[in-house]
Protein backbone atom coordinates (compact mmCIF):
# COMPACT_ATOMS: atom_id res chain seq x y z
CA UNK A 1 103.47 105.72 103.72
CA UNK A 2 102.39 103.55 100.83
CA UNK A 3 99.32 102.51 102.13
CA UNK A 4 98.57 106.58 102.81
CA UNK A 5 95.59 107.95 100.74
CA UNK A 6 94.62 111.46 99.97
CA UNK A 7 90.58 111.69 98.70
CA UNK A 8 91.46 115.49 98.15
CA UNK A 9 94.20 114.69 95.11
CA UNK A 10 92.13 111.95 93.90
CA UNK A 11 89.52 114.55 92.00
CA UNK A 12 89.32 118.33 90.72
CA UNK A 13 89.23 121.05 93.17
CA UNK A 14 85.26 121.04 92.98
CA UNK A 15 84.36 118.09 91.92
CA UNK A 16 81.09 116.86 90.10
CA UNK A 17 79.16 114.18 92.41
CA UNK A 18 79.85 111.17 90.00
CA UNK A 19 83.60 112.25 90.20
CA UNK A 20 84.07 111.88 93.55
CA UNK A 21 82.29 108.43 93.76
CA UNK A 22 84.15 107.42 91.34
CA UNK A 23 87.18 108.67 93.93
CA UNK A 24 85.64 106.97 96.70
CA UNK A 25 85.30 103.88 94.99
CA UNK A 26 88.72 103.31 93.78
CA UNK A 27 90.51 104.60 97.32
CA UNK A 28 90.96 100.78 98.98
CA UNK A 29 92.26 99.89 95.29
CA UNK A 30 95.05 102.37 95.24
CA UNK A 31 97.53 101.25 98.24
CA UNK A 32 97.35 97.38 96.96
CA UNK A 33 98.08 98.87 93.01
CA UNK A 34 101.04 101.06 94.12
CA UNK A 35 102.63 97.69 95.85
CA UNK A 36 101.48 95.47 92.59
CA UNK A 37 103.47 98.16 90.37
CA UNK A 38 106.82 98.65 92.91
CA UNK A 39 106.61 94.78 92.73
CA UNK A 40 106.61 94.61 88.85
CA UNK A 41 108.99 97.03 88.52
CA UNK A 42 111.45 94.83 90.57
CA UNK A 43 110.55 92.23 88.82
CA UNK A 44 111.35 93.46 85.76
CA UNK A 45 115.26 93.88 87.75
CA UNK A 46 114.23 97.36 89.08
CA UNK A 47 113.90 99.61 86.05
CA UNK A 48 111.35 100.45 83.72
CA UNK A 49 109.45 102.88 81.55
CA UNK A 50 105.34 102.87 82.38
CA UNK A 51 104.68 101.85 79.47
CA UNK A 52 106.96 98.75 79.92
CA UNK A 53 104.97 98.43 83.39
CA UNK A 54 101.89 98.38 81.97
CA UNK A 55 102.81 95.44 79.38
CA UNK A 56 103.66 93.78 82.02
CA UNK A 57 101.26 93.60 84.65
CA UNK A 58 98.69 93.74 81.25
CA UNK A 59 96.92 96.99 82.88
CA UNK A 60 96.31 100.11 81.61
CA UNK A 61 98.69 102.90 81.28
CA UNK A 62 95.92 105.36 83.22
CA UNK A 63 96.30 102.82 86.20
CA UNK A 64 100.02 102.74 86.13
CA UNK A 65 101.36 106.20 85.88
CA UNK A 66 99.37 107.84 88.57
CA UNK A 67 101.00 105.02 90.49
CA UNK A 68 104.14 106.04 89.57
CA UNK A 69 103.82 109.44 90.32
CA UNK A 70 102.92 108.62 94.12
CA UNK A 71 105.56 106.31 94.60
CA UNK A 72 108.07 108.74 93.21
CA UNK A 73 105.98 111.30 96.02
CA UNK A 74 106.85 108.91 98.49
CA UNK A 75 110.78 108.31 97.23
CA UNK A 76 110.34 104.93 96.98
CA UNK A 77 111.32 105.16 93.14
CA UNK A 78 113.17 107.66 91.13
CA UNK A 79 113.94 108.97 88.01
CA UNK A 80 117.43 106.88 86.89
CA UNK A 81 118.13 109.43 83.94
CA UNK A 82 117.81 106.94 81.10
CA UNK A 83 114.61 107.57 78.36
CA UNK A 84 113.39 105.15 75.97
CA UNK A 85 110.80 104.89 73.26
CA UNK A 86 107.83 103.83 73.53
CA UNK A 87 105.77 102.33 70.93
CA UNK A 88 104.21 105.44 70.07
CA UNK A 89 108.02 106.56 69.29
CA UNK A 90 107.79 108.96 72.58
CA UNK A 91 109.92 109.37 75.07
CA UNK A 92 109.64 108.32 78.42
CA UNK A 93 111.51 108.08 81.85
CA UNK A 94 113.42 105.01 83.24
CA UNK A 95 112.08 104.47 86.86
CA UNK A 96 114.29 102.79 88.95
CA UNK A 97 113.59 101.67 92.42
CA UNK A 98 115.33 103.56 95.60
CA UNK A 99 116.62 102.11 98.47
CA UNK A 100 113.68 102.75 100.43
CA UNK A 101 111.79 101.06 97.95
CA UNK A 102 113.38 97.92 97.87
CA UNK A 103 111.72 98.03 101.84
CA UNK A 104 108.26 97.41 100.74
CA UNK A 105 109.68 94.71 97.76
CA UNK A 106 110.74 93.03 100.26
CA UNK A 107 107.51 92.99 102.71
């Protein structure tokens, strides 16, 4: 499940050439960042906003919320209800690892 990759949702519908090398490129990437950010997450004790993620792990927001929004795909986090600013005074979701999540923490 986490290691599963989709090319297709990785680009537009039609997709320019250097788009989808770019897509291409980054696929063996993506499985090994979605563990790195369910890791971080629990090591931050299991909740956190992205931007709190990205701090963190000192990568870029772009890196860590399409992460986010697979592993929430998958179930392996979930939305805990809580917001909290961010620095730009926004307001974003607490994620909050599920039960199934705490699976792959633990691999």
């Amino acid at each position: 499940m986490i290691n599963e990759i989709n090319l297709k949702k990785m680009h537009h519908r039609s997709p320019q050439d250097t788009e989808l090398a770019a897509a291409v490129r980054v696929v063996p990437r993506v499985a090994g960042m979605r563990r790195f950010v369910l890791q971080s997450l629990d090591e931050m004790g299991g909740t956190a906003t992205g931007m709190q993620l990205s701090k963190l792990t000192e990568r870029p927001i772009t890196s860590i919320r399409p992460r986010l929004t697979e592993l929430l795909s998958f179930e392996l986090i979930e939305d805990s209800g809580k917001r909290e600013l961010n620095e730009y005074k926004n307001t974003e979701i607490v994620w909050q690892i599920t039960e199934e999540g705490k699976k792959y923490v633990l691999c």
